[in-house]
N, C-alpha and C. Protein backbone atom coordinates (compact mmCIF):
# COMPACT_ATOMS: atom_id res chain seq x y z
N UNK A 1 -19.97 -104.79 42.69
CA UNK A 1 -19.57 -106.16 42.97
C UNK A 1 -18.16 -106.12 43.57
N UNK A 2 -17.65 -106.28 44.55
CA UNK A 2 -16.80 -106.45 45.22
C UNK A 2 -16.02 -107.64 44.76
N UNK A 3 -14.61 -108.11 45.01
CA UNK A 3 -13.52 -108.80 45.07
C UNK A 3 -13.60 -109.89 45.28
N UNK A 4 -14.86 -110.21 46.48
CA UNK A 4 -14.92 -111.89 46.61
C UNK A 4 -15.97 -112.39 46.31
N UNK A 5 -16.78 -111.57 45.20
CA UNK A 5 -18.13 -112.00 44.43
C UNK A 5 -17.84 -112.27 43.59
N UNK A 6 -16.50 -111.49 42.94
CA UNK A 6 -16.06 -111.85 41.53
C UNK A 6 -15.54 -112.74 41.69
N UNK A 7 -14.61 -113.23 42.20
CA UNK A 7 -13.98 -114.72 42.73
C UNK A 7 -14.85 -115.69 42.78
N UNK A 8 -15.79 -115.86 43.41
CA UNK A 8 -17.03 -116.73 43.31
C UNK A 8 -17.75 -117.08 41.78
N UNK A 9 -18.25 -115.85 41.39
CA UNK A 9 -18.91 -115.75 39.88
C UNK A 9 -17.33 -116.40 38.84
N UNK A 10 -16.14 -115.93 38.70
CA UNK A 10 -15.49 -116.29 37.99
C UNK A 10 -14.71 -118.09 38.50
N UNK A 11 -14.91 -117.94 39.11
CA UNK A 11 -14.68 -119.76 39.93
C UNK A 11 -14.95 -120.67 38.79
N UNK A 12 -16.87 -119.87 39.05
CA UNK A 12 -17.61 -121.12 38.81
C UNK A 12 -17.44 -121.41 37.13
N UNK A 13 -17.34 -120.22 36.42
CA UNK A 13 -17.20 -119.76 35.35
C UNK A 13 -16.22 -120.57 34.95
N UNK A 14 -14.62 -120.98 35.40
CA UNK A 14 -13.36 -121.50 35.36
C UNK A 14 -13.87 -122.77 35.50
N UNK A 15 -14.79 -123.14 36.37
CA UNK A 15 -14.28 -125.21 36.82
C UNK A 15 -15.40 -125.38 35.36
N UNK A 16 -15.63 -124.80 34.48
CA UNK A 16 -16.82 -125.20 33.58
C UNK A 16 -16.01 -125.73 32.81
N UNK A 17 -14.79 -125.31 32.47
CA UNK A 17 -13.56 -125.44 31.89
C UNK A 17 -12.31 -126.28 32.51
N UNK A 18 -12.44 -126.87 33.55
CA UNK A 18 -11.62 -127.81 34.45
C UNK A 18 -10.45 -126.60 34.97
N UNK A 19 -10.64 -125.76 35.01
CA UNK A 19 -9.88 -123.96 35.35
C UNK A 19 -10.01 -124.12 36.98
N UNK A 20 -9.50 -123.02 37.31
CA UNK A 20 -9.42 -122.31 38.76
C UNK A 20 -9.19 -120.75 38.77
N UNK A 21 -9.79 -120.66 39.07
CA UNK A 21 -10.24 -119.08 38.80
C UNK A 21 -9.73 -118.41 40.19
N UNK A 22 -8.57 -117.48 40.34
CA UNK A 22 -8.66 -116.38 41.56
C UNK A 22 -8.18 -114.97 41.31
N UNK A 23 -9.16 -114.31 42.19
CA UNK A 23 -8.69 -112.58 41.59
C UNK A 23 -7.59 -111.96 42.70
N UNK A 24 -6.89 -111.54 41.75
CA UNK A 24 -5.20 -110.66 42.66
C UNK A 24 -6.03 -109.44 43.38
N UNK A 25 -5.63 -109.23 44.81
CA UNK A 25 -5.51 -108.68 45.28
C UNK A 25 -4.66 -107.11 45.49
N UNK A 26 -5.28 -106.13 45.37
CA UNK A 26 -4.18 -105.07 45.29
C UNK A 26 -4.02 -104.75 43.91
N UNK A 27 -3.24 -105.14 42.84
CA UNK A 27 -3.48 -105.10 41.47
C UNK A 27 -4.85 -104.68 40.87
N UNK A 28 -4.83 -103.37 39.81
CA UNK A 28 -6.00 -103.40 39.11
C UNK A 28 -5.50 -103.34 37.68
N UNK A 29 -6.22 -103.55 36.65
CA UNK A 29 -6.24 -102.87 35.39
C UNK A 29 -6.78 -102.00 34.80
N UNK A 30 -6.40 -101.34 33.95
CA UNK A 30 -6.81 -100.22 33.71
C UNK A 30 -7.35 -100.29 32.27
N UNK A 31 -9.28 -99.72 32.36
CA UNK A 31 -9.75 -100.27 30.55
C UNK A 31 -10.25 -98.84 30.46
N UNK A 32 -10.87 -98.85 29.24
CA UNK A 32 -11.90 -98.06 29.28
C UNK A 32 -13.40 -98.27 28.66
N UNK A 33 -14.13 -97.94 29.86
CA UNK A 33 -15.86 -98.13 29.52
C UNK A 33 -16.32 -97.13 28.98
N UNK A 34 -17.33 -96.73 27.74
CA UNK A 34 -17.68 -95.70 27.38
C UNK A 34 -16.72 -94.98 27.27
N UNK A 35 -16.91 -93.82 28.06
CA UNK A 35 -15.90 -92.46 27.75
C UNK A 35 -14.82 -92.20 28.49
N UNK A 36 -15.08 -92.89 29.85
CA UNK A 36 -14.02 -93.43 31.25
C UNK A 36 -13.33 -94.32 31.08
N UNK A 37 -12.40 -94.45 32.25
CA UNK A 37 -11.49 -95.06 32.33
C UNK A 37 -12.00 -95.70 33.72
N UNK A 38 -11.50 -97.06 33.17
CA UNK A 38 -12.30 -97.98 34.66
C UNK A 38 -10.97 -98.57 35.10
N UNK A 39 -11.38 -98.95 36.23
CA UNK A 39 -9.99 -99.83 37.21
C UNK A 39 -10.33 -100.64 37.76
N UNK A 40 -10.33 -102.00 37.29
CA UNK A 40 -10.80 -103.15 37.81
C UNK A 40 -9.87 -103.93 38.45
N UNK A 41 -10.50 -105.31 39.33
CA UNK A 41 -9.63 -106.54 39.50
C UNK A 41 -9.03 -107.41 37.75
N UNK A 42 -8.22 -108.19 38.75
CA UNK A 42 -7.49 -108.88 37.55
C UNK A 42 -7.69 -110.38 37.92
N UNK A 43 -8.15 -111.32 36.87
CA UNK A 43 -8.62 -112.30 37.54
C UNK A 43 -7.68 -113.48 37.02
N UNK A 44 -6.49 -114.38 37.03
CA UNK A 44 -6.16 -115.21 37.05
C UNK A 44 -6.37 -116.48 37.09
N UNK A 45 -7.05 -117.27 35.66
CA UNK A 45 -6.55 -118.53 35.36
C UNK A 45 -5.58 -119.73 35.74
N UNK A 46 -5.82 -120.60 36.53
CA UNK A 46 -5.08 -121.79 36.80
C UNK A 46 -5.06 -122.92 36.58
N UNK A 47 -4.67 -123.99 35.72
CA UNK A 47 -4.65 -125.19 34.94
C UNK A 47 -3.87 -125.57 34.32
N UNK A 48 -4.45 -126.65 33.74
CA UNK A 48 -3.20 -127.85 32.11
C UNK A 48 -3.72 -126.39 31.23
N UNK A 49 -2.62 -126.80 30.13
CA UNK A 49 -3.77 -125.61 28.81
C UNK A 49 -4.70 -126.13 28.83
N UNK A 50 -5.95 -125.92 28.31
CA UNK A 50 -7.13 -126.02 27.53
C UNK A 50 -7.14 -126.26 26.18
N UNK A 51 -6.34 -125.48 25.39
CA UNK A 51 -6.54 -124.75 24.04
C UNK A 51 -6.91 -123.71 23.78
N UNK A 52 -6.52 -123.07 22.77
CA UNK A 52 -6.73 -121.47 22.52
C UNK A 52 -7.95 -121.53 22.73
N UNK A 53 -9.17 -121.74 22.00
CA UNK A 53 -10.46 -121.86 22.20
C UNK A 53 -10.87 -121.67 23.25
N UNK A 54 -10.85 -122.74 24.38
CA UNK A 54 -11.17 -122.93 25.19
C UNK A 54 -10.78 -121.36 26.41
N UNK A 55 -9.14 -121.12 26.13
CA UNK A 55 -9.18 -119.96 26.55
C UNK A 55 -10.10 -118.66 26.32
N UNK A 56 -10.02 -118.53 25.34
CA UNK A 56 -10.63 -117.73 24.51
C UNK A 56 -12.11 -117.72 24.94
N UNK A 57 -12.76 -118.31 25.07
CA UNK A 57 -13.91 -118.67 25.10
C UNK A 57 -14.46 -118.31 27.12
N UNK A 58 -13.73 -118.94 27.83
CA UNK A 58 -13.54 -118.46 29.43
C UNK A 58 -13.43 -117.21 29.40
N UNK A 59 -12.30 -116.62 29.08
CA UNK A 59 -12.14 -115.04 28.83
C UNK A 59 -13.03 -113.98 28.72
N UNK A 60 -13.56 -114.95 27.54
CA UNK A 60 -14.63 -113.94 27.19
C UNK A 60 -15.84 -113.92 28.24
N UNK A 61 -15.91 -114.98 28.10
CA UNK A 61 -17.15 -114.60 29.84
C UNK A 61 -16.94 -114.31 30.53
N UNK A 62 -15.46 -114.35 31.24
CA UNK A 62 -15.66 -113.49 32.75
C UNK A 62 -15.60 -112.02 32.03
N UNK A 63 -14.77 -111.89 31.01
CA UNK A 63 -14.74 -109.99 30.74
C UNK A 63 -16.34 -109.68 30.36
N UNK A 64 -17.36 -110.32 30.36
CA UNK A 64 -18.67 -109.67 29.79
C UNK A 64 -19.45 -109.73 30.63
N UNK A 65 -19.14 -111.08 31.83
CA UNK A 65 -19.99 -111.33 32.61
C UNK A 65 -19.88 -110.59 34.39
N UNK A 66 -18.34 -110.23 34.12
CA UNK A 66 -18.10 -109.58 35.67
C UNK A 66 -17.24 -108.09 35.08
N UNK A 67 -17.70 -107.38 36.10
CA UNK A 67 -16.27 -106.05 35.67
C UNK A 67 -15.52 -106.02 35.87
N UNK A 68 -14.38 -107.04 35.01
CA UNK A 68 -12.76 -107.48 34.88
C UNK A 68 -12.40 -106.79 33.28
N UNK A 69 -11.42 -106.06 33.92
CA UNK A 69 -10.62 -105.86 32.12
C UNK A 69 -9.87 -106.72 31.66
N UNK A 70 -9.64 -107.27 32.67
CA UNK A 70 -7.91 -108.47 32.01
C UNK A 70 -8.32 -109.77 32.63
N UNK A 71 -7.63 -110.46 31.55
CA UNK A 71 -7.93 -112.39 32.28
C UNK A 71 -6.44 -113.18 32.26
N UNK A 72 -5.22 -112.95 33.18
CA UNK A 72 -4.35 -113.65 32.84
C UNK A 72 -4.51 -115.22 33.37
N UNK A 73 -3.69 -115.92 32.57
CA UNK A 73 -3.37 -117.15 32.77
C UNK A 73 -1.95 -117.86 33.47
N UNK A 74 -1.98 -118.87 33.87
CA UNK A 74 -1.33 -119.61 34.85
C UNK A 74 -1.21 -121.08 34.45
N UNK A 75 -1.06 -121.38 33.48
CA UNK A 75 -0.70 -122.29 32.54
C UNK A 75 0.08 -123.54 32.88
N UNK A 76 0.16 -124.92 33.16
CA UNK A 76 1.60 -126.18 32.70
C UNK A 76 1.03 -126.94 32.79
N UNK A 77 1.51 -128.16 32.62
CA UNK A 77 1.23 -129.83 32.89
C UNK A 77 1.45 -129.81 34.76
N UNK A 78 0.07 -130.36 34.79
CA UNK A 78 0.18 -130.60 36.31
C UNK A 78 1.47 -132.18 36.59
N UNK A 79 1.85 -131.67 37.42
CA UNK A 79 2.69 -133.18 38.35
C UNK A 79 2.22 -133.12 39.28
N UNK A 80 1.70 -132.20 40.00
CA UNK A 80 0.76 -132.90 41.87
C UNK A 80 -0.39 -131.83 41.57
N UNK A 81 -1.41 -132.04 42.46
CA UNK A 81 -2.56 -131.42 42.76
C UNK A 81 -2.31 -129.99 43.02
N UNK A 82 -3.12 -128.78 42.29
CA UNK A 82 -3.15 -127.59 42.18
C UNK A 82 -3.59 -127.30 43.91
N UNK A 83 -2.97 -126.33 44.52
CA UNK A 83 -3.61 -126.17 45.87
C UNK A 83 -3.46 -124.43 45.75
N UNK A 84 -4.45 -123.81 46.56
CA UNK A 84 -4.95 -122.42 46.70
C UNK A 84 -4.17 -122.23 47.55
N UNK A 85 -3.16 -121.35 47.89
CA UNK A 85 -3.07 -120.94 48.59
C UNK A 85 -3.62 -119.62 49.27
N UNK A 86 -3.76 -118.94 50.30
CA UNK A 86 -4.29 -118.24 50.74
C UNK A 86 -3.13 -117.43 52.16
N UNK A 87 -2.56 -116.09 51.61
CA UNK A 87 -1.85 -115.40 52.31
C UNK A 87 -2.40 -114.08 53.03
């Protein structure tokens, strides 16, 4: 699964949660599967909080549902509309 499948799959995964989901580019993390050591994307959270739960709960699906080791977040009280940028 490539970089902009996971972006897609974890998106949709995020707006279930009023989230925004995008995976860093360049950056991997480093887990381990079985007996290896894997090197994945890192997929980034964008929103109001949720709540722990709610985090917690997103997290856990993209790490089970895509091959991501890490789920950081991007967290505040919105004052204007969240916009994607794209560099």
């Amino acid at each position: 699964m490539n970089e902009k499948e996971i972006q897609k799959v974890a998106d949709k995964i995020a707006m279930q949660f009023n989230l925004t989901a995008e995976v860093f580019e360049g950056p991997r993390s480093v887990g381990v599967g079985g007996d290896m050591r894997t090197f994945t994307p890192v997929v980034n959270l964008i929103g109001d909080f949720p709540g722990h739960e709610v985090l917690a709960t997103v997290s856990n699906r993209i790490t089970s549902e895509l091959p991501v080791n890490r789920v950081t977040f991007q967290l505040a009280r919105r004052t204007m509309p969240w916009k994607r940028v794209v560099i």
